[in-house]
Protein backbone atom coordinates (compact mmCIF):
# COMPACT_ATOMS: atom_id res chain seq x y z
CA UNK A 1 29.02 -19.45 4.27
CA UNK A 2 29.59 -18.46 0.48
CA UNK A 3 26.58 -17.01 -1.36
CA UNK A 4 25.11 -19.27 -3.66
CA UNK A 5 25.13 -18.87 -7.47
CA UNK A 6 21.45 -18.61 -7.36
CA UNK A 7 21.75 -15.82 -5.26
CA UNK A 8 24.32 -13.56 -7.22
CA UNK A 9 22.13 -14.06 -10.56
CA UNK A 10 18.78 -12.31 -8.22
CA UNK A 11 21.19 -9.68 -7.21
CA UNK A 12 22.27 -9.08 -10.60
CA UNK A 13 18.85 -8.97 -11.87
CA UNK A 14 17.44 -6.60 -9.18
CA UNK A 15 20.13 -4.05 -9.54
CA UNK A 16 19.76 -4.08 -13.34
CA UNK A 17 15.90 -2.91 -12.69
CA UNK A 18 16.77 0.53 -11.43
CA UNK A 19 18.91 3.13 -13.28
CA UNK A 20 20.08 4.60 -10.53
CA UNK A 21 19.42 6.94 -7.21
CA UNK A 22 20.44 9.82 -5.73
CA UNK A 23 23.28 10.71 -4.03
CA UNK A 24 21.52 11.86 -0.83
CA UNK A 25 17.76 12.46 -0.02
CA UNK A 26 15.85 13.86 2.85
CA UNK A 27 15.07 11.97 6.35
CA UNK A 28 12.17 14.34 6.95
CA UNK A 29 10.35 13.82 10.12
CA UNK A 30 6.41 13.22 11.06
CA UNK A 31 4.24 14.24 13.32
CA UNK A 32 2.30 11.77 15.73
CA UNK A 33 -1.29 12.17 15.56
CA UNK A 34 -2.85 12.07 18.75
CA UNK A 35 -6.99 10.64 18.54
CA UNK A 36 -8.62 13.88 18.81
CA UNK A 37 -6.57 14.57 15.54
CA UNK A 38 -7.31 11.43 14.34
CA UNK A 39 -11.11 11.37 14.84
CA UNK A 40 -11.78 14.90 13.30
CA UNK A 41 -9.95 13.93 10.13
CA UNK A 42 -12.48 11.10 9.86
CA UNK A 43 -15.54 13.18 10.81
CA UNK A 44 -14.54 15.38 7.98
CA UNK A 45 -13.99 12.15 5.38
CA UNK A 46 -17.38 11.11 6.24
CA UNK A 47 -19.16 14.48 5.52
CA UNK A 48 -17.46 14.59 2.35
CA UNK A 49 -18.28 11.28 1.46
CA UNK A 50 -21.82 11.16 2.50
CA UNK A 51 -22.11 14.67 0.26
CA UNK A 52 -20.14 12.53 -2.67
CA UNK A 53 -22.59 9.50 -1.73
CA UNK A 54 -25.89 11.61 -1.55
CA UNK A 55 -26.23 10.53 1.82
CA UNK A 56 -27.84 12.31 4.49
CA UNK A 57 -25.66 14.20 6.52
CA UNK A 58 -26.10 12.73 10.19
CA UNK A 59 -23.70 12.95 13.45
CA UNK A 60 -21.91 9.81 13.56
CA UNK A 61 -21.96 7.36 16.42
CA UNK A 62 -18.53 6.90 17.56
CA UNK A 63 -16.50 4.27 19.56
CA UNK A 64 -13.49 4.96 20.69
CA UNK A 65 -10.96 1.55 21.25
CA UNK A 66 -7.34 0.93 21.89
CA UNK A 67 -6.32 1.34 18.51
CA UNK A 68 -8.31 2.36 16.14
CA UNK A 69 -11.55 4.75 16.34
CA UNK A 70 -14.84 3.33 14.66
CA UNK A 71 -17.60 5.73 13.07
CA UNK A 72 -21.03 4.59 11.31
CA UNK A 73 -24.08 6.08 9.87
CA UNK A 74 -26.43 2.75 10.54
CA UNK A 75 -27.41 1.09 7.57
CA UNK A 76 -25.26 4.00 5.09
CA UNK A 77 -21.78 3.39 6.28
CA UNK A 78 -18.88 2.52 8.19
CA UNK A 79 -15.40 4.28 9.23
CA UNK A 80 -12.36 3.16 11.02
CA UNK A 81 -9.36 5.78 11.70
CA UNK A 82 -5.97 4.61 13.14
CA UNK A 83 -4.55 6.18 16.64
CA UNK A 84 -0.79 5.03 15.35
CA UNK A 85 -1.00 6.14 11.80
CA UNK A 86 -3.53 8.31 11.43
CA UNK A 87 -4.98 6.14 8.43
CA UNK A 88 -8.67 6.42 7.56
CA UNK A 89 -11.01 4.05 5.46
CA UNK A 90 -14.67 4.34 4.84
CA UNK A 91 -16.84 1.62 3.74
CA UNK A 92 -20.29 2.52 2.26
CA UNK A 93 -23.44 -0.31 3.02
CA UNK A 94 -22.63 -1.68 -0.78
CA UNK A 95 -23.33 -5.44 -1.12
CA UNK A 96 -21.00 -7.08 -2.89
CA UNK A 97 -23.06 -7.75 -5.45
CA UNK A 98 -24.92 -4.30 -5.89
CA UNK A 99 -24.86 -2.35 -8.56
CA UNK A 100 -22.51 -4.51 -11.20
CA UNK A 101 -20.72 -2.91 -14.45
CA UNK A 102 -23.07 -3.91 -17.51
CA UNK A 103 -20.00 -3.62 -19.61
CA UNK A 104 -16.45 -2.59 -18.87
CA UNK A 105 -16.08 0.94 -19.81
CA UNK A 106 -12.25 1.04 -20.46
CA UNK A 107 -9.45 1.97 -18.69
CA UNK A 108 -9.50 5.91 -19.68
CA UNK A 109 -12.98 6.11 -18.30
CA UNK A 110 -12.64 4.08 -14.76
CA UNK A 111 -9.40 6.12 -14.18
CA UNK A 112 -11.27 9.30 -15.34
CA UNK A 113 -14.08 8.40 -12.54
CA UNK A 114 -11.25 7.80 -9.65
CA UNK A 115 -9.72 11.13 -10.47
CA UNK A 116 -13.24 13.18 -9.73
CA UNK A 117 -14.70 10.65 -6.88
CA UNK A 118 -11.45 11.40 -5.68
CA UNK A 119 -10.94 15.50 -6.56
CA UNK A 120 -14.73 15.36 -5.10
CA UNK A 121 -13.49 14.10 -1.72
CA UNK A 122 -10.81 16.62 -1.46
CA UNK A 123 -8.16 13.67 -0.78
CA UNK A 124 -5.67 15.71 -3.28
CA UNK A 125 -6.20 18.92 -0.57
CA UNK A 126 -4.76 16.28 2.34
CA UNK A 127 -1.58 16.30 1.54
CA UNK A 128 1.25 19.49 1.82
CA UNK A 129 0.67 22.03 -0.74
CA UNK A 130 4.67 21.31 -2.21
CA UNK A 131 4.14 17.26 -2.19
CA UNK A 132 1.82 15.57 -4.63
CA UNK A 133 -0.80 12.43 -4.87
CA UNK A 134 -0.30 10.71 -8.01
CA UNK A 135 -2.48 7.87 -9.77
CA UNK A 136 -0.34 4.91 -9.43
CA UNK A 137 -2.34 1.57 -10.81
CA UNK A 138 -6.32 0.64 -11.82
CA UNK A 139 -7.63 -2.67 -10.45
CA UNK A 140 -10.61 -4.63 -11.22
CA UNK A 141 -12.24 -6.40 -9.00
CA UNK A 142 -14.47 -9.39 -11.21
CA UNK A 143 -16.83 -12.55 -10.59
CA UNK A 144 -17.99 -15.35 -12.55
CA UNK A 145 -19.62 -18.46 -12.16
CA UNK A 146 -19.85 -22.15 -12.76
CA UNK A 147 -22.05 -25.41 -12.42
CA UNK A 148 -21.16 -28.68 -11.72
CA UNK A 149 -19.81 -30.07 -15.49
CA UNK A 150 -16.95 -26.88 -15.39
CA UNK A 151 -18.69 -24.65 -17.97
CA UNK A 152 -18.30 -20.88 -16.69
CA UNK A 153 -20.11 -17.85 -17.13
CA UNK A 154 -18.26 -14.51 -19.22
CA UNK A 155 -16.85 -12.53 -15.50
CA UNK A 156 -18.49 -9.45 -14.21
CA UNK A 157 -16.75 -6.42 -13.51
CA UNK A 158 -17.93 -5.90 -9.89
CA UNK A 159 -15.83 -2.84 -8.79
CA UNK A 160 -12.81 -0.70 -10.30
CA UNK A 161 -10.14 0.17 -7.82
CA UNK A 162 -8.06 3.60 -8.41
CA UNK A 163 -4.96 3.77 -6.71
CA UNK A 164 -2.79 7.03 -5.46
CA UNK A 165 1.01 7.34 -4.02
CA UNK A 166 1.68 10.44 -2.20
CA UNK A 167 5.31 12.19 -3.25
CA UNK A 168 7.65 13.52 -0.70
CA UNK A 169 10.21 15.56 -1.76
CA UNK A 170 9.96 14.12 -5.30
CA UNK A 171 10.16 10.35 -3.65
CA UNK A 172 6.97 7.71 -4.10
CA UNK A 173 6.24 7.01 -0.47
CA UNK A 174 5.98 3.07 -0.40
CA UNK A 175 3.80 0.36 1.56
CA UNK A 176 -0.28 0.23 1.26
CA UNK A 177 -1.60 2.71 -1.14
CA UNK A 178 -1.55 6.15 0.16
CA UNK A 179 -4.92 6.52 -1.29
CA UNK A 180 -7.84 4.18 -2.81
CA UNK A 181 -11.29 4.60 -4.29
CA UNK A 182 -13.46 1.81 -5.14
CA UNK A 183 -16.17 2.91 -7.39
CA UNK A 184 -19.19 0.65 -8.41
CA UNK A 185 -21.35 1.23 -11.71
CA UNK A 186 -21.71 4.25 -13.13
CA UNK A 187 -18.90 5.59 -10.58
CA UNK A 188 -20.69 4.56 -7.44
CA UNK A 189 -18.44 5.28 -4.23
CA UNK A 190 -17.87 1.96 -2.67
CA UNK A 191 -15.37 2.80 -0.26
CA UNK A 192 -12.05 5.18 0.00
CA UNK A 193 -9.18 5.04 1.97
CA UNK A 194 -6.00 7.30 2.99
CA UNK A 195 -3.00 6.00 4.13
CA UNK A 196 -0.57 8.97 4.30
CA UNK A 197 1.69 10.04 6.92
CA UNK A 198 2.50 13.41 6.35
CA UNK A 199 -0.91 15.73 5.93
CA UNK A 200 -1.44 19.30 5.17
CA UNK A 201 -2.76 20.38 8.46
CA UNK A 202 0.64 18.62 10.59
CA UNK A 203 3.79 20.16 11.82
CA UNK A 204 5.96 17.39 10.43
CA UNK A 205 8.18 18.14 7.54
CA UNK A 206 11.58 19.08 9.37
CA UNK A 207 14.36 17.51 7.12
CA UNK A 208 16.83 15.62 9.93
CA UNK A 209 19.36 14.75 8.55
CA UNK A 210 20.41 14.58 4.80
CA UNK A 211 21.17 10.80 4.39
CA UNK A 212 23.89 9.66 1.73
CA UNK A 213 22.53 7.16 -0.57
CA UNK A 214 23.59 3.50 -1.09
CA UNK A 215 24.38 2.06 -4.56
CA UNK A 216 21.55 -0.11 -5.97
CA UNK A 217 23.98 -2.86 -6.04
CA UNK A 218 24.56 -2.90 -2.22
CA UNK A 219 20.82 -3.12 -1.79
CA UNK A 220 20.44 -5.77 -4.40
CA UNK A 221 22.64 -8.00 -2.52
CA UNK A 222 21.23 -7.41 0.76
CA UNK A 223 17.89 -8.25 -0.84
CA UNK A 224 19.21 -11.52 -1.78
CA UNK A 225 20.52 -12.51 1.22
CA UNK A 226 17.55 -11.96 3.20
CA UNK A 227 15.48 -14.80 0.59
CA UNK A 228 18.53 -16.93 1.52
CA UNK A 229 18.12 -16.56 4.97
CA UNK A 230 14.19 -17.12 4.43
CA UNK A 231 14.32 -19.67 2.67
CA UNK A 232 16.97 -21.39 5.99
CA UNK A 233 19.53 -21.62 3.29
CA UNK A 234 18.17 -24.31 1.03
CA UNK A 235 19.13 -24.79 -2.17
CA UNK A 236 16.99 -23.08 -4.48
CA UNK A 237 19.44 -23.26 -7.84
CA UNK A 238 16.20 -25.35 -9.78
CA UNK A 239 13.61 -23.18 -8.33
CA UNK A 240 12.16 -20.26 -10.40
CA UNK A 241 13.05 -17.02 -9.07
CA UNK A 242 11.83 -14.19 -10.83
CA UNK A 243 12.75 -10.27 -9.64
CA UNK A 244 9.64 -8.43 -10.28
CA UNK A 245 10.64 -5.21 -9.43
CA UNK A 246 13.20 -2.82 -7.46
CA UNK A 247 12.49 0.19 -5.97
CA UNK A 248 13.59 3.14 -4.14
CA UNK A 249 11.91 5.69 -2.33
CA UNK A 250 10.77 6.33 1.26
CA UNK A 251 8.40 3.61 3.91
CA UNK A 252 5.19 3.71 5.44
CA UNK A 253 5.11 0.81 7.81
CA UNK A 254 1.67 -0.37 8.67
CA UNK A 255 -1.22 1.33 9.36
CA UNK A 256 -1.36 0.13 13.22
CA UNK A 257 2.30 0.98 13.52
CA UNK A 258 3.06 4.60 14.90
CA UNK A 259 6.70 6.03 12.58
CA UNK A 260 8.64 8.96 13.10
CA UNK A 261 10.59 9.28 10.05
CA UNK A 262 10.30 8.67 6.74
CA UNK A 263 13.83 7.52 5.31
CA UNK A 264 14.93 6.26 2.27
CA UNK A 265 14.65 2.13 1.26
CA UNK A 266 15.23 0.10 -1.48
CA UNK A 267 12.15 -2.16 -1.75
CA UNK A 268 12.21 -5.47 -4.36
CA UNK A 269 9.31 -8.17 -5.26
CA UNK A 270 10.45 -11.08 -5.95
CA UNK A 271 8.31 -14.43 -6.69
CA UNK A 272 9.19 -18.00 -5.71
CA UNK A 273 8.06 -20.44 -8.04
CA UNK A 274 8.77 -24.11 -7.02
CA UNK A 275 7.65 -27.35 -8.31
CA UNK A 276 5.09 -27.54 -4.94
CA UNK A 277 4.04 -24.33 -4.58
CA UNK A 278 4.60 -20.37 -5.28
CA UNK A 279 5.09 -17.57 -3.12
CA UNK A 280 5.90 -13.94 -3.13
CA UNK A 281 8.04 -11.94 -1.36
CA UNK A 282 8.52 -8.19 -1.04
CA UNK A 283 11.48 -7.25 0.93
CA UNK A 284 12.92 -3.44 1.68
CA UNK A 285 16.27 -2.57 3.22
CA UNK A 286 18.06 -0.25 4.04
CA UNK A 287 18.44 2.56 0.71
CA UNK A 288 21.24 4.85 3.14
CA UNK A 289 24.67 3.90 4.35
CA UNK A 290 22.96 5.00 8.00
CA UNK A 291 20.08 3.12 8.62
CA UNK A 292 17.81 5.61 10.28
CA UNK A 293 15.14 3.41 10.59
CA UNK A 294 14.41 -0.53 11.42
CA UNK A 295 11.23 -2.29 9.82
CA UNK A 296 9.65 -4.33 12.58
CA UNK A 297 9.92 -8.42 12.44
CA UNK A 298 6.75 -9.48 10.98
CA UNK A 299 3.89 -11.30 12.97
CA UNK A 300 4.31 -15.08 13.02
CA UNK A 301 1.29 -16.89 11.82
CA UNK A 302 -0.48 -19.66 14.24
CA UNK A 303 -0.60 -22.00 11.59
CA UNK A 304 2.23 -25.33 12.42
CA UNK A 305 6.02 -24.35 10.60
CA UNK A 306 6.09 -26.54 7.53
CA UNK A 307 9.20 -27.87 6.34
CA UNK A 308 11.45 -25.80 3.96
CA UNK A 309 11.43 -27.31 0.32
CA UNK A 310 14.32 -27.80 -1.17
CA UNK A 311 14.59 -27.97 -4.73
């Protein structure tokens, strides 16, 4: 089947995002954490959040599932670790509406707050001594109201998010954010997560293989074949397709997926903007002429198939 026109022009505009990559990069392998490992990282997140929190330092109660390992301090917090990954997150008993910014104190400030909430965890000690966690992107989280005849209040900044991306070997490691604090006023902890898969204390870090490097090009028009082949081939010449960004660096699948390698993908967002309704879609393939690694097929929803829209 020949590729569509529509097709070419996204391929053209992905590969025109990136400047270039490497020749050849590390495959580096991980270690798999086992639950013991697993639940004494999170005991240790919680004692330094509780200290961070000004919360009394209690044992935890602890249940142990399947896949995942819960933790709580009643009524002061709750913590879920993850046997496959080893990710952590830790919620404090914050309503949602508790303590609300009475002003929005800038973007130097909030990201001045994430950097100590999160130097005051110790999340930058987590990760191998010659690898780095780097701020990535500030969010705000905000609320506002209405009534009945449409006129809204001014919106509430509720919470500011601050988010990290762990380095390895000089390459952004890619997926969920490898590290998150959510701060309320006056740099309240809200909650933190960690999403890394290499951490100081493992024995992971053996480079495999040295992997030789596909052009940006290549990628670019493997990325557009895979929308094609979403999308079940329909014509999509009058629908708005906008490349957001292309990337390359390594893959952290999700956190309830166990991974052995990391290895190097190009990863593109691109939206889908058509005349009934918008989606996005963020697709990664293959960044080596060896593909060391396969990304699982995603999870079908329940929801009924609709019909593809063609433009």
């Amino acid at each position: 089947m020949p590729t569509p026109q529509y097709a070419t022009n996204l391929a053209e505009q992905l590969s025109s995002m990136i400047d270039g990559a490497p020749e050849a990069v590390d495959v580096v392998q991980l270690a798999q954490p086992d639950v013991g490992m697993v639940q004494s990282r999170l005991k240790e997140l919680i004692g330094h959040v509780a200290e961070v929190a000004g919360l009394e330092r209690e044992r935890p109660t602890v249940e142990t599932r399947n896949v995942r390992t819960v933790m709580s301090l009643p009524g002061q917090l709750r913590a879920t670790g993850f046997h496959a990954s080893g990710a952590m997150s830790v919620a404090l008993a914050l309503a949602p509406f508790d303590d609300l910014f009475e002003s929005d104190p800038g973007d130097d400030e909030l990201m001045a707050s994430s950097q100590r909430t999160v130097e005051g965890l110790g999340l930058q000690k987590l990760v191998p001594s010659d690898e780095s966690l780097t701020f990535e992107r500030l969010w705000r989280v905000k609320a506002a109201g209405g009534d009945i005849e449409g006129t809204m209040t001014e919106p509430v900044l509720c919470r500011a998010v601050g988010a990290y991306r762990h380095y390895v070997r000089e390459l952004p490691v890619y997926g969920r954010a490898s590290v998150t604090v959510e701060l309320a006023a006056k740099g309240r902890l809200a909650s933190a997560s960690v999403s890394l898969r290499r951490f100081a204390d493992d024995e992971g870090g053996k480079t495999i293989s040295k992997a030789a490097v596909r052009k940006p090009e290549d990628a670019a028009i493997d990325v557009a074949a895979r929308l094609v082949e979403a999308f079940g081939g329909a014509d999509l010449t009058s629908t708005g397709l906008i490349a957001e960004w292309f990337r390359f660096g390594y893959l952290s699948l999700s956190r309830r997926q166990a991974q052995a390698l990391l290895a190097p993908f190009y990863i593109a967002s691109i939206a889908v903007d058509h005349e009934y309704e918008a989606s996005a879609h963020v697709i990664a393939v293959s960044g080596s002429e060896e593909q060391f690694m396969r990304i699982p097929p995603g999870r079908r929803t329940s929801a009924p198939k609709r019909p593809v829209m063609a433009a």
